[in-house]
N, C-alpha and C. Protein backbone atom coordinates (compact mmCIF):
# COMPACT_ATOMS: atom_id res chain seq x y z
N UNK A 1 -58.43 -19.75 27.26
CA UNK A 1 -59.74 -20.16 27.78
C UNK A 1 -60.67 -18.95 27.78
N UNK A 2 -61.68 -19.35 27.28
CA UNK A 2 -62.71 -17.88 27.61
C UNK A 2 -63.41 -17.76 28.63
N UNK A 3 -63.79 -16.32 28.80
CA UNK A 3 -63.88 -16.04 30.06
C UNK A 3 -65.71 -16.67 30.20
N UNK A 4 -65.81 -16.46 31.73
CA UNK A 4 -67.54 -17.02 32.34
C UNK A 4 -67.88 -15.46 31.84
N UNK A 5 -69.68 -15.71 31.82
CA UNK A 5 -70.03 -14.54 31.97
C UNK A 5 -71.35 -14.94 32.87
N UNK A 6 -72.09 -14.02 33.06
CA UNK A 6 -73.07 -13.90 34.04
C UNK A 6 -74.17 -12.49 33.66
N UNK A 7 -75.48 -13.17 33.74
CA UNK A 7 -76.26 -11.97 33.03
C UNK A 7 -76.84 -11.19 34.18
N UNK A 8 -76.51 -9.83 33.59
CA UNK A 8 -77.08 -8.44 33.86
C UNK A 8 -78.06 -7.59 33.52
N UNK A 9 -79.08 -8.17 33.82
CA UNK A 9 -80.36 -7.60 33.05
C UNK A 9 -80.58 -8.23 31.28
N UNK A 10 -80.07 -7.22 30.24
CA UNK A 10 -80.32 -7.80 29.24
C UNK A 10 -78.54 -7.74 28.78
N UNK A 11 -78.22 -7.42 29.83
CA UNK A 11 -76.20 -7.73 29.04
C UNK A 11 -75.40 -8.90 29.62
N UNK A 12 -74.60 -9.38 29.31
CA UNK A 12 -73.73 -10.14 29.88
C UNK A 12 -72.40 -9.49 30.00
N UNK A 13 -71.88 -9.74 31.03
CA UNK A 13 -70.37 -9.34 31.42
C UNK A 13 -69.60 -10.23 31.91
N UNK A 14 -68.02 -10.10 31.93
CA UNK A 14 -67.68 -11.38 32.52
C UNK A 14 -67.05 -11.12 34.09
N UNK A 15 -67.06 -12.36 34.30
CA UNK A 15 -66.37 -12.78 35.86
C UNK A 15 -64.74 -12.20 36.15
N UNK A 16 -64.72 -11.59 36.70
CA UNK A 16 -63.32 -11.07 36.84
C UNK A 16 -62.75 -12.17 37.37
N UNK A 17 -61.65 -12.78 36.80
CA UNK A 17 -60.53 -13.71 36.79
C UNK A 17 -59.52 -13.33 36.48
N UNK A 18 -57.97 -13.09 37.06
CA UNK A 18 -57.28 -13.34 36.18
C UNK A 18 -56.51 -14.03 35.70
N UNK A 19 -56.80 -15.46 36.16
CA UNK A 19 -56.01 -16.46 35.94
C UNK A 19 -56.91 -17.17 34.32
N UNK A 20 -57.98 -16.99 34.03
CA UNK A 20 -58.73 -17.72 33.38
C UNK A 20 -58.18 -17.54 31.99
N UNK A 21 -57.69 -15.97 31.60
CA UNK A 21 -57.26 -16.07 30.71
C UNK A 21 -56.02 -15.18 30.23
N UNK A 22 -55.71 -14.29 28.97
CA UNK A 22 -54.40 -13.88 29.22
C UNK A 22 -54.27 -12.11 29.33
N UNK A 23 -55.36 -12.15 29.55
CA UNK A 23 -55.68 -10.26 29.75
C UNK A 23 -54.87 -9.87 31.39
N UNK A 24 -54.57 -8.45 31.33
CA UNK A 24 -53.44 -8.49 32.52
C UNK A 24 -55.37 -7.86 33.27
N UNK A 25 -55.60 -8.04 34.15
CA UNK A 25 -56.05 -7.66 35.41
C UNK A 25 -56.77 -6.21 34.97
N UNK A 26 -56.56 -5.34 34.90
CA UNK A 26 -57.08 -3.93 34.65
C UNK A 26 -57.56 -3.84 33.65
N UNK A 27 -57.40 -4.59 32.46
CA UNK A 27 -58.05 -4.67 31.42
C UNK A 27 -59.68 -5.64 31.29
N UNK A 28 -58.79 -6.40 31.92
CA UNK A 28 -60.30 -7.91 32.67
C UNK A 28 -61.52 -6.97 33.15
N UNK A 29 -60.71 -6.05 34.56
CA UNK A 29 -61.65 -5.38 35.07
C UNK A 29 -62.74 -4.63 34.23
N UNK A 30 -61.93 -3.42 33.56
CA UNK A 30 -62.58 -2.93 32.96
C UNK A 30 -63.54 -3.87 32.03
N UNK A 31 -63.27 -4.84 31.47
CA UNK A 31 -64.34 -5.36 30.44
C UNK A 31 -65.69 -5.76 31.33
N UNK A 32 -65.18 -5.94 32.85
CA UNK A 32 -66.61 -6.69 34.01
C UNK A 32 -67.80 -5.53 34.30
N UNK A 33 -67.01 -4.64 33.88
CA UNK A 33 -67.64 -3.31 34.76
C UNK A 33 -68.71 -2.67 33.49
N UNK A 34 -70.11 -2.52 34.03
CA UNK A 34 -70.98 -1.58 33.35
C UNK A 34 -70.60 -0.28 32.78
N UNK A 35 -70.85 0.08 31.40
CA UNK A 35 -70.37 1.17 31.92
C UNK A 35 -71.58 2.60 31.79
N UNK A 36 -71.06 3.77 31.50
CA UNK A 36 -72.18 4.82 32.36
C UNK A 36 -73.19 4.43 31.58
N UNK A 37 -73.33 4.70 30.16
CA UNK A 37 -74.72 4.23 29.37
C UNK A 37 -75.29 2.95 29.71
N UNK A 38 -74.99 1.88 30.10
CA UNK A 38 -75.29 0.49 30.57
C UNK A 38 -76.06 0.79 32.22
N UNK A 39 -75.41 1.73 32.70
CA UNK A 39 -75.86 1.35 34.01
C UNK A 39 -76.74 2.44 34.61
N UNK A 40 -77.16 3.73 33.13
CA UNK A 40 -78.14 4.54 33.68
C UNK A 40 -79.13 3.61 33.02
N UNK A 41 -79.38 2.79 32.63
CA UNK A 41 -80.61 1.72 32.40
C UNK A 41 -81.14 1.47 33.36
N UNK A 42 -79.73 0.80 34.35
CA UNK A 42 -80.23 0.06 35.37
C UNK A 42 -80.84 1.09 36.62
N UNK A 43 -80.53 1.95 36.64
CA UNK A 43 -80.59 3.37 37.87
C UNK A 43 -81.86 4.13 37.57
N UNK A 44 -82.86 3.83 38.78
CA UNK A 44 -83.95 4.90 38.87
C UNK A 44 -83.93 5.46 39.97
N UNK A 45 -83.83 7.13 40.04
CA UNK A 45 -83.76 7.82 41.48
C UNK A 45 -85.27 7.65 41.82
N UNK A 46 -85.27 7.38 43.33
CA UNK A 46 -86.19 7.27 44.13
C UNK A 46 -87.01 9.36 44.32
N UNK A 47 -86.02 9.73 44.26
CA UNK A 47 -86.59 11.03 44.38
C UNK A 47 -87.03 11.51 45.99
N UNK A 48 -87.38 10.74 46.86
CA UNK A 48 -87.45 10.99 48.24
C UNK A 48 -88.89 10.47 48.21
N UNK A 49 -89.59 9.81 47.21
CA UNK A 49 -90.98 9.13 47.09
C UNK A 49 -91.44 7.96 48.16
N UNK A 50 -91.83 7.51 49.26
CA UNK A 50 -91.30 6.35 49.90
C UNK A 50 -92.20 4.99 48.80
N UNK A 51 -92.68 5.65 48.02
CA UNK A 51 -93.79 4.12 47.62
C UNK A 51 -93.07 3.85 46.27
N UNK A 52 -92.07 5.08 45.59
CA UNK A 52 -91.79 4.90 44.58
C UNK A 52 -91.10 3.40 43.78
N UNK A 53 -91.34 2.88 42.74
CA UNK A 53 -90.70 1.81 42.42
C UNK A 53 -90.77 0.96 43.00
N UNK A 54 -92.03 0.85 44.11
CA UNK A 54 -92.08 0.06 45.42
C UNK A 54 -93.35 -0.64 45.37
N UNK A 55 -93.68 -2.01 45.72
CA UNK A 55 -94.68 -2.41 46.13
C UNK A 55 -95.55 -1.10 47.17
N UNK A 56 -96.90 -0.58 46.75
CA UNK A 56 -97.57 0.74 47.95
C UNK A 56 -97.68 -0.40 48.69
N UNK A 57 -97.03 0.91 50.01
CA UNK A 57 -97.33 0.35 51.97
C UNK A 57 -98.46 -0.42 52.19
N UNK A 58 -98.28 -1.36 53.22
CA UNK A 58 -99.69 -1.97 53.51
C UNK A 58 -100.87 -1.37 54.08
N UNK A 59 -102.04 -0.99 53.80
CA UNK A 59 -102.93 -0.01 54.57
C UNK A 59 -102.77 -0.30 56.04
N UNK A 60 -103.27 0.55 56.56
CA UNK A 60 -103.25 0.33 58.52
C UNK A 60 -101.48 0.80 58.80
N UNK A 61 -100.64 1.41 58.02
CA UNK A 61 -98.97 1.50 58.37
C UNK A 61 -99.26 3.03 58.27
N UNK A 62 -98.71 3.40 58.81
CA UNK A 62 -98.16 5.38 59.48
C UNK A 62 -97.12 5.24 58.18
N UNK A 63 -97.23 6.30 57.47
CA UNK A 63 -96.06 6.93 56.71
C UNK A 63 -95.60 8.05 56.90
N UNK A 64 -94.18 8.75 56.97
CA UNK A 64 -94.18 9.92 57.18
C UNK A 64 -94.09 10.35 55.96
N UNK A 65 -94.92 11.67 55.37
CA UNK A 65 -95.15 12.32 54.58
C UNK A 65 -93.84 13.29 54.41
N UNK A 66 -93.82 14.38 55.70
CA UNK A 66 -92.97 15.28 55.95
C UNK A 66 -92.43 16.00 56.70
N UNK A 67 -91.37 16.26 57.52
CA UNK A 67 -90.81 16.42 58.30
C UNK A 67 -90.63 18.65 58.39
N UNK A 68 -91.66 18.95 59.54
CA UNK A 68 -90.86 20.83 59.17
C UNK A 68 -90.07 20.87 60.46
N UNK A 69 -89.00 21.71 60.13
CA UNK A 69 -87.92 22.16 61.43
C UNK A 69 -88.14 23.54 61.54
N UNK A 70 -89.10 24.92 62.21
CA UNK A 70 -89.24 25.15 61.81
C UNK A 70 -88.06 25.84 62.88
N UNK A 71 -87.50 27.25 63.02
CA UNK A 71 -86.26 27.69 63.54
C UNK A 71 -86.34 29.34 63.37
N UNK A 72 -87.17 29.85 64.73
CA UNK A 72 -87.32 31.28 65.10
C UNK A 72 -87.66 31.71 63.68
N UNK A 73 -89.07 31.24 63.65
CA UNK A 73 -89.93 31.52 62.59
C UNK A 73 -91.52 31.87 63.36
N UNK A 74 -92.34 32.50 62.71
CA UNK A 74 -93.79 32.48 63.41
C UNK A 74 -94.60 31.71 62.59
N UNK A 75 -94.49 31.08 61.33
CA UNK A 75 -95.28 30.49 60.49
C UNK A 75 -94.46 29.98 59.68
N UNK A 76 -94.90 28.18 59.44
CA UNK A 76 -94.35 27.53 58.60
C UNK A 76 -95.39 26.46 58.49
N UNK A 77 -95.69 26.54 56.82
CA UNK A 77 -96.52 25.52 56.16
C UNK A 77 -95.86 24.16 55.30
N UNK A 78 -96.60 22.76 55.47
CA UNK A 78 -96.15 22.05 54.30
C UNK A 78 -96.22 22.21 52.90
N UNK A 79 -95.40 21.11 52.43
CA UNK A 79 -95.63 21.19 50.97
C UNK A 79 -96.86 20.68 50.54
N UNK A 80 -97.81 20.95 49.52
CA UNK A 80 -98.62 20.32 48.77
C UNK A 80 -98.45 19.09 48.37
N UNK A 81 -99.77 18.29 49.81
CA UNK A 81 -99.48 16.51 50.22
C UNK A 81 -100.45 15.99 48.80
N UNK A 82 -100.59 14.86 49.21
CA UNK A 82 -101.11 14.06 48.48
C UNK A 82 -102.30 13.44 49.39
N UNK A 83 -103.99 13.61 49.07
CA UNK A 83 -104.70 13.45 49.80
C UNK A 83 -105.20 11.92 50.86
N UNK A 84 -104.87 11.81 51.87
CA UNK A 84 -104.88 10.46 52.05
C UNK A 84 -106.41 10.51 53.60
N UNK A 85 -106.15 8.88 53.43
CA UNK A 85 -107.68 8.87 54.79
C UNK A 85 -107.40 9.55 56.26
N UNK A 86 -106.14 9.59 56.69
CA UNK A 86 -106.10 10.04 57.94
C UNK A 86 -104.60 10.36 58.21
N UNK A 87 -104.29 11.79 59.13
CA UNK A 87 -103.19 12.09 59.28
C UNK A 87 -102.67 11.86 61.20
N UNK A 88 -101.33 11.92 60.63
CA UNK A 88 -101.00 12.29 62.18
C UNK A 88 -99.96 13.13 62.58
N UNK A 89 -100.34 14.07 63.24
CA UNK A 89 -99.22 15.06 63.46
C UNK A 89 -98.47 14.64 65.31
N UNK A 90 -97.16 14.55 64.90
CA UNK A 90 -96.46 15.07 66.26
C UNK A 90 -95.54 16.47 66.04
N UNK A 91 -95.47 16.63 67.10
CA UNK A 91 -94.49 18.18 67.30
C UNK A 91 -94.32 18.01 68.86
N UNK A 92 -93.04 18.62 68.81
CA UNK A 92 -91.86 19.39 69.98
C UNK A 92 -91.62 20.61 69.86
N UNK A 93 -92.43 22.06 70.45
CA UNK A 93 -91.45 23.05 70.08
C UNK A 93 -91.46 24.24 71.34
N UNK A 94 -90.47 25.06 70.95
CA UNK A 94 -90.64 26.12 72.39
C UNK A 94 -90.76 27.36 71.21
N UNK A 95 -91.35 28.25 72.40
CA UNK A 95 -91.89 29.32 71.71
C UNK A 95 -91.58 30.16 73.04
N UNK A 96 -90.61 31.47 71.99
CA UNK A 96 -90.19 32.63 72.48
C UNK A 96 -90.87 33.74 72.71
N UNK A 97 -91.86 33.86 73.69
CA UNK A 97 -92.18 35.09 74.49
C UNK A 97 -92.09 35.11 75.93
N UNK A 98 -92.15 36.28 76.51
CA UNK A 98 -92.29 36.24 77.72
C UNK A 98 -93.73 36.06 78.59
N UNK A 99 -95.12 36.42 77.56
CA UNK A 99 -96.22 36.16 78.01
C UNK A 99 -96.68 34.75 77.31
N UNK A 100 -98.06 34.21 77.23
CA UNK A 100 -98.54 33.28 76.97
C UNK A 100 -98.62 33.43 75.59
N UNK A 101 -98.52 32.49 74.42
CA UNK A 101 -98.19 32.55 73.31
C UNK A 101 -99.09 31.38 72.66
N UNK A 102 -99.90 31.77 71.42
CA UNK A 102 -100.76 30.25 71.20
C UNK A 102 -99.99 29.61 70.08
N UNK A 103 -100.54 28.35 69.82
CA UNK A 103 -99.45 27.55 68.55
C UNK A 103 -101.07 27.15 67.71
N UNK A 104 -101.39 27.97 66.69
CA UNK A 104 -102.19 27.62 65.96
C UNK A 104 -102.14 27.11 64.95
N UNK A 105 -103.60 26.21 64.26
CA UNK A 105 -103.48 25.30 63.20
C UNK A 105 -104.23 26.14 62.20
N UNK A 106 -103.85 25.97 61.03
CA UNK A 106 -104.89 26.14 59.24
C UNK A 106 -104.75 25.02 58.77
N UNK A 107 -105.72 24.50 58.15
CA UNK A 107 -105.62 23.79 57.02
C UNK A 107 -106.05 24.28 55.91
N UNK A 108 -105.24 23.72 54.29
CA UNK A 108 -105.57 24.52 53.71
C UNK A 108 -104.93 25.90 53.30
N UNK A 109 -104.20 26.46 53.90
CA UNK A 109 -104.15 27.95 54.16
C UNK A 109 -105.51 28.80 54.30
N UNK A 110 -105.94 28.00 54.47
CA UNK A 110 -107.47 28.42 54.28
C UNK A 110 -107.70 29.44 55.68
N UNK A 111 -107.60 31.02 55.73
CA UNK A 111 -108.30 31.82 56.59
C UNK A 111 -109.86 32.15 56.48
N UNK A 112 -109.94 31.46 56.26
CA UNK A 112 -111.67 31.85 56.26
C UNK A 112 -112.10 31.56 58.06
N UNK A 113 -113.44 32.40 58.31
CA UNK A 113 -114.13 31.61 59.74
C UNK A 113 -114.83 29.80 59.84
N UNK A 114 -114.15 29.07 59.19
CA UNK A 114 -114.45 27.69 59.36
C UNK A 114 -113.83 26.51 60.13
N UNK A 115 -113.50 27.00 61.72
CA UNK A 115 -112.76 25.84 62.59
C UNK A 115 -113.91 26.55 63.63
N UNK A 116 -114.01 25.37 64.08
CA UNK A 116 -114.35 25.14 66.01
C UNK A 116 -113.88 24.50 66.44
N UNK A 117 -113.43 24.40 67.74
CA UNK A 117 -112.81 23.74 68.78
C UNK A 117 -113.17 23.93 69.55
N UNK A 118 -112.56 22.75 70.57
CA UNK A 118 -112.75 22.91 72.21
C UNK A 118 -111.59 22.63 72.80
N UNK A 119 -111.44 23.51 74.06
CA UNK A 119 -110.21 23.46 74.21
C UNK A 119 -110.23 23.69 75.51
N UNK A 120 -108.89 22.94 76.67
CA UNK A 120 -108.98 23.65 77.87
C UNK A 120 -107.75 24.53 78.58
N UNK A 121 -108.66 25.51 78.89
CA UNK A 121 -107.55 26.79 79.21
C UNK A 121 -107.65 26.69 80.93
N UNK A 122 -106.40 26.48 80.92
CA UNK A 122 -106.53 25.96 82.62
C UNK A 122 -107.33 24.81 83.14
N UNK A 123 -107.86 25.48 83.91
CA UNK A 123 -109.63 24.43 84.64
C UNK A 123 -110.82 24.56 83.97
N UNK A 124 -110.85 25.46 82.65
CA UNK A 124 -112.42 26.01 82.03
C UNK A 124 -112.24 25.52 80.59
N UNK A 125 -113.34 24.56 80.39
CA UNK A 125 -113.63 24.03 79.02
C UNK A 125 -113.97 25.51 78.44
N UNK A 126 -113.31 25.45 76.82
CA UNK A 126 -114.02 26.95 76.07
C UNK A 126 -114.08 26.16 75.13
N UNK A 127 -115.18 26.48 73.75
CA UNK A 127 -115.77 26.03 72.64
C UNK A 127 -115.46 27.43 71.52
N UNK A 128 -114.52 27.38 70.91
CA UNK A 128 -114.49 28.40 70.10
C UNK A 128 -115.00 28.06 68.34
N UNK A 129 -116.26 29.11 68.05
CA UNK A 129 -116.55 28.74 66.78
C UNK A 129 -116.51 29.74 66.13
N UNK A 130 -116.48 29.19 64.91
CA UNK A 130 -116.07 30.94 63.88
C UNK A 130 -115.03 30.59 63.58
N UNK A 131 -114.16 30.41 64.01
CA UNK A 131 -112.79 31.34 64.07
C UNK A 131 -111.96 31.04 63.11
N UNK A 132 -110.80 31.50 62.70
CA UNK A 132 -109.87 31.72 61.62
C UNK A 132 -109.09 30.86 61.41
N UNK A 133 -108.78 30.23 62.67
CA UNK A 133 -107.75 28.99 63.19
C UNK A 133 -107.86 27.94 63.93
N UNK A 134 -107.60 26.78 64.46
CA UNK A 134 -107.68 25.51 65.52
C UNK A 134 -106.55 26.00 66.21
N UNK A 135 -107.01 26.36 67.62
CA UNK A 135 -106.34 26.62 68.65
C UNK A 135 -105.33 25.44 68.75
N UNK A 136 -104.09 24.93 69.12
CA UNK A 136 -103.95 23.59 69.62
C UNK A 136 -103.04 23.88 71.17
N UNK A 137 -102.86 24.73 71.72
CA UNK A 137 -101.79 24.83 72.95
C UNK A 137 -101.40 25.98 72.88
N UNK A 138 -100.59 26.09 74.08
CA UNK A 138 -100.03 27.56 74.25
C UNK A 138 -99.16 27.05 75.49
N UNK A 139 -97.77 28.21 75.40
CA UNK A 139 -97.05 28.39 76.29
C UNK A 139 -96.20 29.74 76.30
N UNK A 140 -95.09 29.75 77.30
CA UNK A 140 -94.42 31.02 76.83
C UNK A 140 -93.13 31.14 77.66
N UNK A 141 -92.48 32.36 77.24
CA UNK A 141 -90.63 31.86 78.21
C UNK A 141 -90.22 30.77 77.55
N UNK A 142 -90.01 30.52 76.62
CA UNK A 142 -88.86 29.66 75.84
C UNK A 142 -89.35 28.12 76.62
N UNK A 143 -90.90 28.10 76.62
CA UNK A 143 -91.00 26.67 77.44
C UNK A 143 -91.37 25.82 76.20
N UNK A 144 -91.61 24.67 76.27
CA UNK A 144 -91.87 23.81 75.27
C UNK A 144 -93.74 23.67 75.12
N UNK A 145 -93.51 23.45 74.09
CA UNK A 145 -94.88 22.28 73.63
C UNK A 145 -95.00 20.98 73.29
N UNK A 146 -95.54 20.36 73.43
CA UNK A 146 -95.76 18.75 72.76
C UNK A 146 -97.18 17.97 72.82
N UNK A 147 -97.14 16.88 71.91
CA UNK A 147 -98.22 16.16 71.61
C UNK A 147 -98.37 15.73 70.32
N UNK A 148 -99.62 14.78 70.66
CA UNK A 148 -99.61 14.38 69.10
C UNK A 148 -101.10 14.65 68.90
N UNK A 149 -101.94 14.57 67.29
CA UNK A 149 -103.29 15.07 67.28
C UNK A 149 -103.58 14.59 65.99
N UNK A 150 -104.52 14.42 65.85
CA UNK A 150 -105.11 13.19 64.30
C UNK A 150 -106.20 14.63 63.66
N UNK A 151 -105.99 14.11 62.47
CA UNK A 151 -106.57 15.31 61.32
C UNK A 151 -107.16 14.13 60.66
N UNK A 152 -108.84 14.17 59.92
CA UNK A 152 -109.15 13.58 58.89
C UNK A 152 -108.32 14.15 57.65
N UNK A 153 -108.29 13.09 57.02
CA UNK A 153 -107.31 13.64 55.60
C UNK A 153 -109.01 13.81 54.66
N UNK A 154 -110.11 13.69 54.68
CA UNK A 154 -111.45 13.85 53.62
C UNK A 154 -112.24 14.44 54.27
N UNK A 155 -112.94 15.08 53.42
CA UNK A 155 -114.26 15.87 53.24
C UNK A 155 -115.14 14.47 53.80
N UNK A 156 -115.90 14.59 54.63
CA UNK A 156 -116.99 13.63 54.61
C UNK A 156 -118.65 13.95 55.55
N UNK A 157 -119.04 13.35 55.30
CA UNK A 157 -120.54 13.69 55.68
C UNK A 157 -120.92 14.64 55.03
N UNK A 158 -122.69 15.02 55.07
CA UNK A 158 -123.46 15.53 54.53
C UNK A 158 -122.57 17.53 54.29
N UNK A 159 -122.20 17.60 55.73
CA UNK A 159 -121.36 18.96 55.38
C UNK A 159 -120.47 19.13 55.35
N UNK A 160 -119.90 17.99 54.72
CA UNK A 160 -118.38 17.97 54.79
C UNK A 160 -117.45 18.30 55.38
N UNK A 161 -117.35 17.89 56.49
CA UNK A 161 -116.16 18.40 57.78
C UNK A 161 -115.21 17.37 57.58
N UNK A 162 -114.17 18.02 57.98
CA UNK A 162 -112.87 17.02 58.73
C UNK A 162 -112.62 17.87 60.11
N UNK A 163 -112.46 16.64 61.05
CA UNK A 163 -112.75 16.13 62.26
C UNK A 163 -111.05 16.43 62.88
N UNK A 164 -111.19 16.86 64.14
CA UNK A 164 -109.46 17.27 64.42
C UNK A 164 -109.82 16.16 66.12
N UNK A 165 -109.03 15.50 66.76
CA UNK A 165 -108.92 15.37 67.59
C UNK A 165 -107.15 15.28 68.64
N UNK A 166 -107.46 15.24 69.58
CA UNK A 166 -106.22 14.85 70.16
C UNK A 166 -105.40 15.98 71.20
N UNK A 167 -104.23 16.44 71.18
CA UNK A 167 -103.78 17.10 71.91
C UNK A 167 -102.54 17.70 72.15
N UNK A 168 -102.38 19.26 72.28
CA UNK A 168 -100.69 19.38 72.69
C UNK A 168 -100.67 20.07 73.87
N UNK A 169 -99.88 19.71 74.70
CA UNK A 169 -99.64 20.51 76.29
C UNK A 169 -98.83 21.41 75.90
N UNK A 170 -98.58 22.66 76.87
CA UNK A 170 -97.71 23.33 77.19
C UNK A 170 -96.97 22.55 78.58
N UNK A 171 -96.03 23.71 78.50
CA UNK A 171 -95.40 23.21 79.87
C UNK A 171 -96.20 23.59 81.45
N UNK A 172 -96.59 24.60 81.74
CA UNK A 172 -97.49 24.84 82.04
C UNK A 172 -99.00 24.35 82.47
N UNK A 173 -99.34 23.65 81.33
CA UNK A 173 -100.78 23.01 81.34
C UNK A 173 -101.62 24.00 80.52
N UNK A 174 -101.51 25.17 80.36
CA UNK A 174 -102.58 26.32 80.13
C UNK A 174 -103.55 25.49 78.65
N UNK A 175 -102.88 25.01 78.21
CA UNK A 175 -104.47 24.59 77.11
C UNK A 175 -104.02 23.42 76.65
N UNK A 176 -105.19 22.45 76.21
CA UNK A 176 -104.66 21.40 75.70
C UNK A 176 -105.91 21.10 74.66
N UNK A 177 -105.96 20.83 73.45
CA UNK A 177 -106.91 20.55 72.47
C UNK A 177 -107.76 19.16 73.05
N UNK A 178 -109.26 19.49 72.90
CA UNK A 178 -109.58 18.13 72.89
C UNK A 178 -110.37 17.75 71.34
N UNK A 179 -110.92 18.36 71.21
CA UNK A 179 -111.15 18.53 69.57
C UNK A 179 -111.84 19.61 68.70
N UNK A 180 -111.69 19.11 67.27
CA UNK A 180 -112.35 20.18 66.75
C UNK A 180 -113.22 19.92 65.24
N UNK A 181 -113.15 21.17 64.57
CA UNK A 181 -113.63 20.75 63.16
C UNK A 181 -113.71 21.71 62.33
N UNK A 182 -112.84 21.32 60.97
CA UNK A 182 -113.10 21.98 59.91
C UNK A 182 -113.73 22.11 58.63
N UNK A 183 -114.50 23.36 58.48
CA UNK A 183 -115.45 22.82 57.58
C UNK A 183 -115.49 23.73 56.66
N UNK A 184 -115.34 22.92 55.16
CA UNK A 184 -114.90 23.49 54.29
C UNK A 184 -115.06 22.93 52.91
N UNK A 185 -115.88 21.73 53.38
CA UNK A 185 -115.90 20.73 52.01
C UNK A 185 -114.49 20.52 51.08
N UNK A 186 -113.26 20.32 52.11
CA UNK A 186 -111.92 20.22 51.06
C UNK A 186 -111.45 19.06 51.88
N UNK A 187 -110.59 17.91 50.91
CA UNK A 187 -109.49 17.44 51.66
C UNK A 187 -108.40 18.25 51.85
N UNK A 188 -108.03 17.16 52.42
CA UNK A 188 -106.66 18.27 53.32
C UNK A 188 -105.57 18.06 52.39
N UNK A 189 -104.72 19.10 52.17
CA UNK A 189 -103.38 18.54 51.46
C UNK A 189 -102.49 19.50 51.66
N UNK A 190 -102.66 20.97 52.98
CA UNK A 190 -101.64 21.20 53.28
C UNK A 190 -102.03 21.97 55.21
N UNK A 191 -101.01 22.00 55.88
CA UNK A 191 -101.11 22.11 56.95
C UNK A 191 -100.00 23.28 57.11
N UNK A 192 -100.57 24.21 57.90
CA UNK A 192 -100.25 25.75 58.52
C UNK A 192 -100.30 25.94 59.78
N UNK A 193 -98.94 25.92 60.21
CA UNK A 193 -98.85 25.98 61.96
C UNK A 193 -97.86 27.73 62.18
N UNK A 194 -98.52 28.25 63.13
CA UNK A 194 -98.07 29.95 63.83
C UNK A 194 -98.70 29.95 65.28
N UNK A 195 -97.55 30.95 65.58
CA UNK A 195 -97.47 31.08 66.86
C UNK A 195 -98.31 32.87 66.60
N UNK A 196 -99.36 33.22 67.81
CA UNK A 196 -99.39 34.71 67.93
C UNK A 196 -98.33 35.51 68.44
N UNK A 197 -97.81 36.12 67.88
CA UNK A 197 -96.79 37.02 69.15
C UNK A 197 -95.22 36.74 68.46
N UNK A 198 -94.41 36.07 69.62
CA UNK A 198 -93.13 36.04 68.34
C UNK A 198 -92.93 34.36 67.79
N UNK A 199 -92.05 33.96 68.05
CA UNK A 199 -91.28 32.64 67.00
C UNK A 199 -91.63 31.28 67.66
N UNK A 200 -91.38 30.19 67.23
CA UNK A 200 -90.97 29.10 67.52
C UNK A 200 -89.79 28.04 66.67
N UNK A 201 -89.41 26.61 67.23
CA UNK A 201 -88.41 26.52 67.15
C UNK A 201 -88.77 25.04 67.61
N UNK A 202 -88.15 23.99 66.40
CA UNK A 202 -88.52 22.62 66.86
C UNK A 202 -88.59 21.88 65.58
N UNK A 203 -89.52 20.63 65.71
CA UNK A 203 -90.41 19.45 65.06
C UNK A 203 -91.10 19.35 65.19
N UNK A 204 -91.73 19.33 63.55
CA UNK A 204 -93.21 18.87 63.27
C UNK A 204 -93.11 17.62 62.42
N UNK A 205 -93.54 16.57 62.87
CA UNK A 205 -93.48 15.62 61.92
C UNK A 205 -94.84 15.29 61.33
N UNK A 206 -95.28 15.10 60.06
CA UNK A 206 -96.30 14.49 59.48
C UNK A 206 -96.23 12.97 59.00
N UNK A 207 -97.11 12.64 59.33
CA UNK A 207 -97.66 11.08 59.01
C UNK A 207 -99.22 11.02 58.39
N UNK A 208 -98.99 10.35 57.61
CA UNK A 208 -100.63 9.45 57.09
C UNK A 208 -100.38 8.09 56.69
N UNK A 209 -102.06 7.94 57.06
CA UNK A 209 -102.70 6.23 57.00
C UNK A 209 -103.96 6.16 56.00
N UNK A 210 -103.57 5.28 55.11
CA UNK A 210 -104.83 4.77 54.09
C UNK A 210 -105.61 3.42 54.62
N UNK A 211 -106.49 3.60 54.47
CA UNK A 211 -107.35 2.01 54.88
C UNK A 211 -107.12 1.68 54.15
């Protein structure tokens, strides 16, 4: 009797039986089974892409882009993103000094004087403009940080800023971002976080959202 078969893309193989016909079992098998040239057809690595080979996410959904750990380091940047409408950063981290220690933002790598912020240090609103970096928190003594804080992912308006809002505490309280802005006429496609003084130690997770 001959064997069933059943299609596999553009091959057919058969049904492992071994009653159907007079092949012993291991031989059957082997004839059911793809083999490597047949089945790197069928095989596409995803690569770590989340949209790859994929219907793209529905707009309005958080994706995580990229995950940094960063581990008694003073500076650690992402990889070169892919420009999207809006980001979101969370982070957890403690930072090793014994005095007050800030956890600053770049975008870009960009050191130029193009961030302002506002920020509160203790009980006193301060407005810092110029400056090199987006303040976002501070702590110190191996205490933690946390929060989460939204980044425009575009250049927009007449002078092209992207817009920072949101917030990270110390343990402490000593500063907490309320917002800011960078201006630079660039989208964003990479993000630069350092501590002044010595290390930190934790999660940064990245997310973006497309309308």
């Amino acid at each position: 009797m001959g064997r069933v078969g059943v299609g596999v893309g553009d091959m057919t193989k058969a049904v492992y039986d071994p009653d159907l016909d007079g092949l012993i079992a291991l031989a059957q098998l082997v004839a059911a089974v793809c083999s490597e040239i047949e089945a790197a057809g069928l095989i596409t690595a995803h690569a770590g892409v989340a949209t790859a080979h994929h219907t793209p996410p529905t707009p309005g959904i958080w994706i995580l882009a990229e995950t940094l750990s960063p581990s008694g380091v003073a500076t650690i940047t992402s990889s070169t993103l892919a420009v999207h409408d809006l980001w979101m950063v969370a982070l957890t981290l403690t930072l090793t000094k014994d005095s007050e220690t800030q956890l600053r933002l770049q975008l870009n790598e960009d050191t130029g004087s193009n961030y302002v912020c506002r920020y509160a240090d203790n009980t006193t609103l301060v407005v810092a403009t110029s400056t090199t970096f987006m303040r976002l928190g501070s702590s110190y003594d191996n205490e933690p940080l946390m929060g989460v804080f939204y980044v425009g992912g575009k250049s927009l308006g007449v002078t092209g800023n992207v817009l920072v809002s949101g917030g990270v505490a110390g343990s402490n309280a000593f500063d907490y971002l309320l917002n800011g802005r960078y201006s630079a006429s660039a989208d964003i496609t990479k993000f630069t976080f350092s501590v002044s003084g010595e290390t930190m130690t934790g999660k940064i997770k990245l997310f973006y959202m497309d309308y």
